[in-house]
Protein backbone atom coordinates (compact mmCIF):
# COMPACT_ATOMS: atom_id res chain seq x y z
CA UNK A 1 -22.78 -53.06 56.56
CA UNK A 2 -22.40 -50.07 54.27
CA UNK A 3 -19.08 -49.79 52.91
CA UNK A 4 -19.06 -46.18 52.69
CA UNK A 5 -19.22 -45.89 56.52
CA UNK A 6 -15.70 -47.36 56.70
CA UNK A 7 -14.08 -44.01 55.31
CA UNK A 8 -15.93 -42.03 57.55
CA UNK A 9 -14.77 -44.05 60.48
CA UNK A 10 -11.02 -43.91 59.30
CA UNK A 11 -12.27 -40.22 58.44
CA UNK A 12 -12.97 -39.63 62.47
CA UNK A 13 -10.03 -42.04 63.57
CA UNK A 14 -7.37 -39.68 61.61
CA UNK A 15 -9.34 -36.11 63.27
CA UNK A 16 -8.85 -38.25 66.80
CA UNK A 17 -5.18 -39.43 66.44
CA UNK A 18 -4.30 -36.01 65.12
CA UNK A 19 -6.03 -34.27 68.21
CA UNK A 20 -3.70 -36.51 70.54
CA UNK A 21 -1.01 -36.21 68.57
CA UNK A 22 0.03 -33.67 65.99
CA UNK A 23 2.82 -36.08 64.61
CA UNK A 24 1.16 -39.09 65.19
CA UNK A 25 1.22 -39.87 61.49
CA UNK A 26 4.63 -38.35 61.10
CA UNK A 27 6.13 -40.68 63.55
CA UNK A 28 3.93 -43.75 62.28
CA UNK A 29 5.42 -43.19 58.68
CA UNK A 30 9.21 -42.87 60.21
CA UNK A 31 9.08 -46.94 60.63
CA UNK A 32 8.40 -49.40 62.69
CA UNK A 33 10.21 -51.45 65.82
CA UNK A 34 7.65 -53.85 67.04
CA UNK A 35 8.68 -56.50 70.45
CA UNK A 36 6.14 -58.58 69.37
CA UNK A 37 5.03 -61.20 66.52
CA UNK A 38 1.50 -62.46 66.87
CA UNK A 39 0.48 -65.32 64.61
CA UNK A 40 -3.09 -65.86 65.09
CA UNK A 41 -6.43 -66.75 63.61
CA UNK A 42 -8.26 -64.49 61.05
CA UNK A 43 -11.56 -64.87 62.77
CA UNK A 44 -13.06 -61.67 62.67
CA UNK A 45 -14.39 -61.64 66.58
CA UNK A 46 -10.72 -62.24 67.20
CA UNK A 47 -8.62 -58.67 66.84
CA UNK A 48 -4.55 -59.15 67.48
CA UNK A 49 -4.40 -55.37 68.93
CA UNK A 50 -7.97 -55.59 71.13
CA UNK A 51 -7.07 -58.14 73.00
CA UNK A 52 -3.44 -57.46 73.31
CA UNK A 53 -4.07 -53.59 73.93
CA UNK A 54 -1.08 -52.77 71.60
CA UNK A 55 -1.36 -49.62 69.48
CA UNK A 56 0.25 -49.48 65.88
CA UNK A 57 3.65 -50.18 65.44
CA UNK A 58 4.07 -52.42 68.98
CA UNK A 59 2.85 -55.99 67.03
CA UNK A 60 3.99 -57.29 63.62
CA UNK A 61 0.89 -59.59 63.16
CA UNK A 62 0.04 -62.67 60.42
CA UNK A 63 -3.59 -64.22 60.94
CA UNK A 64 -4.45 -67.44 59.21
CA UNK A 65 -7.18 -69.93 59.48
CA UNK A 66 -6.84 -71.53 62.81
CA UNK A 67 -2.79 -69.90 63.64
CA UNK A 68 -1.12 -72.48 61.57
CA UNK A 69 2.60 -72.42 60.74
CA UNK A 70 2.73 -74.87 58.10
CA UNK A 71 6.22 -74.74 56.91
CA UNK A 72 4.62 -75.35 53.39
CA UNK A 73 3.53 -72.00 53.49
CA UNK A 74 5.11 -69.39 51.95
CA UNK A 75 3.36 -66.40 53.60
CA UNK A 76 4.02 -67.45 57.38
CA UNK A 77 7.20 -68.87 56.91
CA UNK A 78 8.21 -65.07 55.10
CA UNK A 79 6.51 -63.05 58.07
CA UNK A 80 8.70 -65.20 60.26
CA UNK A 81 11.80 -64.46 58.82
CA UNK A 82 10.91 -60.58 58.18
CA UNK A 83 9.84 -60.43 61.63
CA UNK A 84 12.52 -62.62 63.36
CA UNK A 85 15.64 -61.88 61.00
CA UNK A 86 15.21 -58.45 60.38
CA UNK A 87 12.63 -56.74 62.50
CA UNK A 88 14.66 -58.29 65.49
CA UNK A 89 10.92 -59.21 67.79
CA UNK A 90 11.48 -60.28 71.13
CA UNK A 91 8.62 -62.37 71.22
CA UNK A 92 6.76 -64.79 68.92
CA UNK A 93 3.06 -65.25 69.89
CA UNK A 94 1.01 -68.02 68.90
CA UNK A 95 -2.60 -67.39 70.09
CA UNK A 96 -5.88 -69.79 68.97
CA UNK A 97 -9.15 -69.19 70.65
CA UNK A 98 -11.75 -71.38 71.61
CA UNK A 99 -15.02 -71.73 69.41
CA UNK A 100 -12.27 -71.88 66.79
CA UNK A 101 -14.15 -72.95 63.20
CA UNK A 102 -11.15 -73.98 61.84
CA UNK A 103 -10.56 -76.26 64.59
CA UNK A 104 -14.29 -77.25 64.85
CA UNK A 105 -13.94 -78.15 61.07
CA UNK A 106 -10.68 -80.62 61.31
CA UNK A 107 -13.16 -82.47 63.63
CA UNK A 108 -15.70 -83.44 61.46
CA UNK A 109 -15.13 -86.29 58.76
CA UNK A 110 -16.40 -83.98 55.84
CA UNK A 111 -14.76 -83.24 52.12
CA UNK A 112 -14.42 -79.41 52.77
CA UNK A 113 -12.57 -78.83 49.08
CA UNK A 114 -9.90 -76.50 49.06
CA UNK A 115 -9.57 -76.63 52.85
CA UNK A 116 -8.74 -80.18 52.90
CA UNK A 117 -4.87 -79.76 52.84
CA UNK A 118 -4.98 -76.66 54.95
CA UNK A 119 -7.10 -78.40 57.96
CA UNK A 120 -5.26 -81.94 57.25
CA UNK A 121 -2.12 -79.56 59.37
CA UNK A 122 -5.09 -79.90 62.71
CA UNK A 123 -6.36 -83.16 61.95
CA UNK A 124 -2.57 -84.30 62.23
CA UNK A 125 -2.91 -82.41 65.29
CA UNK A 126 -5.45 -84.96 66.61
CA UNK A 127 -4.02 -87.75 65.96
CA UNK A 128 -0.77 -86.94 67.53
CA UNK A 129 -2.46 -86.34 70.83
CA UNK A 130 -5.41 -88.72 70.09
CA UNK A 131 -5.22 -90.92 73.07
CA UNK A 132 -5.82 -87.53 74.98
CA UNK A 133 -8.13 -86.30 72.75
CA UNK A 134 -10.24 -89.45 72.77
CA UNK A 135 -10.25 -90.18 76.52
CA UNK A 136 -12.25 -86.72 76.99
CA UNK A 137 -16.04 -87.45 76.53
CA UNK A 138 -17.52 -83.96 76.43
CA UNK A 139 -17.41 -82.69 72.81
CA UNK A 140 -16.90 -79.26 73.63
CA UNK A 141 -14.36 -79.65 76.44
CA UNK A 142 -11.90 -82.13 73.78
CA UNK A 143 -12.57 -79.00 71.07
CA UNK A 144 -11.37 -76.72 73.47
CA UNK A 145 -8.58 -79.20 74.89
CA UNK A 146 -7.48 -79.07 70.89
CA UNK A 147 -7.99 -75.52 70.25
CA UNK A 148 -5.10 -75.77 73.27
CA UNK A 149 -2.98 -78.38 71.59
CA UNK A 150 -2.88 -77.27 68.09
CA UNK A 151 -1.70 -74.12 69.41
CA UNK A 152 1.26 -75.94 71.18
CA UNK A 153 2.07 -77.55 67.91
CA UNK A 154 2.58 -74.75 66.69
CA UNK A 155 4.72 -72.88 68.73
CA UNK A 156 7.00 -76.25 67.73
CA UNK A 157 6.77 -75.15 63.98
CA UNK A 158 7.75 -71.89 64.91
CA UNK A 159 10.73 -73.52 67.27
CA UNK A 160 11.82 -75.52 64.33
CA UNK A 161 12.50 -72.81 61.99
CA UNK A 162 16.06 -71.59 61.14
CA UNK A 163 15.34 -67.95 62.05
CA UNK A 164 14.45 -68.82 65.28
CA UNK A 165 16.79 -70.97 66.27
CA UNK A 166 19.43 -68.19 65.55
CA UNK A 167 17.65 -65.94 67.57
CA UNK A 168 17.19 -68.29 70.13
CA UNK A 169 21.16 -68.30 69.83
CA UNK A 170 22.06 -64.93 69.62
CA UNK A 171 19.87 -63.18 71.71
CA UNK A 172 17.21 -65.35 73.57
CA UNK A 173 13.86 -64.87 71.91
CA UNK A 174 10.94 -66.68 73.68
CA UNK A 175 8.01 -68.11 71.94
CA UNK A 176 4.37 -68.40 73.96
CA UNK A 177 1.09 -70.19 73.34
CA UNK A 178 -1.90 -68.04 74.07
CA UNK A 179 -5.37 -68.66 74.17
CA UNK A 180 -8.28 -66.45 73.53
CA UNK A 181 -11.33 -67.48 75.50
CA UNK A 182 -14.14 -65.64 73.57
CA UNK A 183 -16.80 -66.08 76.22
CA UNK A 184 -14.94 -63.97 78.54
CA UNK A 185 -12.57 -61.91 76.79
CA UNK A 186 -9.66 -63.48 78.74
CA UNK A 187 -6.06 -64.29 77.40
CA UNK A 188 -5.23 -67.68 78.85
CA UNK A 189 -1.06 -68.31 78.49
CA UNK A 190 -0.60 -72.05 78.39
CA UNK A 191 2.47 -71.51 79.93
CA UNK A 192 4.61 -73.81 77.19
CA UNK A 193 7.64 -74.57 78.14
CA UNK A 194 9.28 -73.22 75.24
CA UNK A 195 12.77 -74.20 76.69
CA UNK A 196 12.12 -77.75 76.89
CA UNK A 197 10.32 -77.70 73.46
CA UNK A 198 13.74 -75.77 72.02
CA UNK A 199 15.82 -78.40 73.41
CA UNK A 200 13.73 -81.44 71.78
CA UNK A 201 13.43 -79.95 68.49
CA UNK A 202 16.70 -78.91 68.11
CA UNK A 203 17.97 -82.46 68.20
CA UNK A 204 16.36 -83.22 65.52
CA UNK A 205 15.54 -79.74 63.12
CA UNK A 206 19.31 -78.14 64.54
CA UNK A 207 19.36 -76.40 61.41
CA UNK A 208 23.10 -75.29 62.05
């Protein structure tokens, strides 16, 4: 890909937005009040906005390898809060999507260097649910089937977090697991029952 060609596109994208909308930028600049947080994977074939059909300003978005919230990191634990405490979203998102490399990684029994502590997080994963995991005999169906369960575990780090549990508190903020099925462009909503999940956690993380 030639770099250059990027400032042309944003060149054409400005020209377009402008021909809409006069003030398009105007209001962009004026702030933002976004519903929605969407913590998913930085795979490049996987766009938060695409899929979602948002335009700018409706998602606050993190990506990460494989949509972890590890609460060792700083980064996602910080866009939680931002997003949660102070941007006031509605809804936290956690989509994965199937063919995930992340996830295909954790699988294999291989030193991978620096990822080893990040994809330890999904191989914990597995063994949680490894009973499940095991019993399925077709490779690709148990990668999917954990593509699907990390993404539940997930939404449980984000459930476990202090920001959320106020939120959950003061104004009812719902967290969903979402995946992205790349062979047919499909969101799939696992349908998590978030409630339940609240319930459990909070007997044990109740941070207040």
């Amino acid at each position: 890909m030639d770099i250059s060609k990027i400032f042309e596109n944003n060149h054409k994208w400005v020209e377009e937005k402008l021909q809409l909308n006069s003030d398009y930028f105007k209001k962009l600049s004026e702030g933002q009040n976004p519903d929605i947080l969407y913590i998913g994977c930085s795979d490049s074939r996987v766009t938060a906005e695409d899929l979602m059909g948002v335009t700018p300003g409706e998602a606050f978005v993190h990506r990460n390898i494989a949509n972890m919230v590890p609460n060792t990191d700083l980064s996602v634990m910080s866009v939680i809060d931002y997003a949660v405490s102070y941007l006031k979203v509605k809804h936290v998102v956690v989509c994965g999507h199937y063919y995930c490399g992340g996830v295909k990684a954790a699988m294999q029994s291989a030193d991978l260097g620096i990822l080893n502590p990040w994809l330890r997080n999904i191989r914990d994963v597995y063994r949680i649910h490894q009973a499940e995991l095991d019993a399925i005999t077709n490779e690709e169906q148990r990668y999917k089937r954990l593509v699907e369960l990390n993404v539940e575990e997930q939404c449980r780090n984000v459930i476990k977090t202090a920001e959320v549990q106020r939120a959950y508190n003061d104004r009812g903020i719902t967290v969903h697991g979402w995946v992205f099925d790349i062979h047919s462009g499909k969101l799939i909503d696992l349908n998590i029952d978030y409630l339940k999940i609240m319930e459990n956690v909070m007997e044990i993380y109740r941070l207040e």
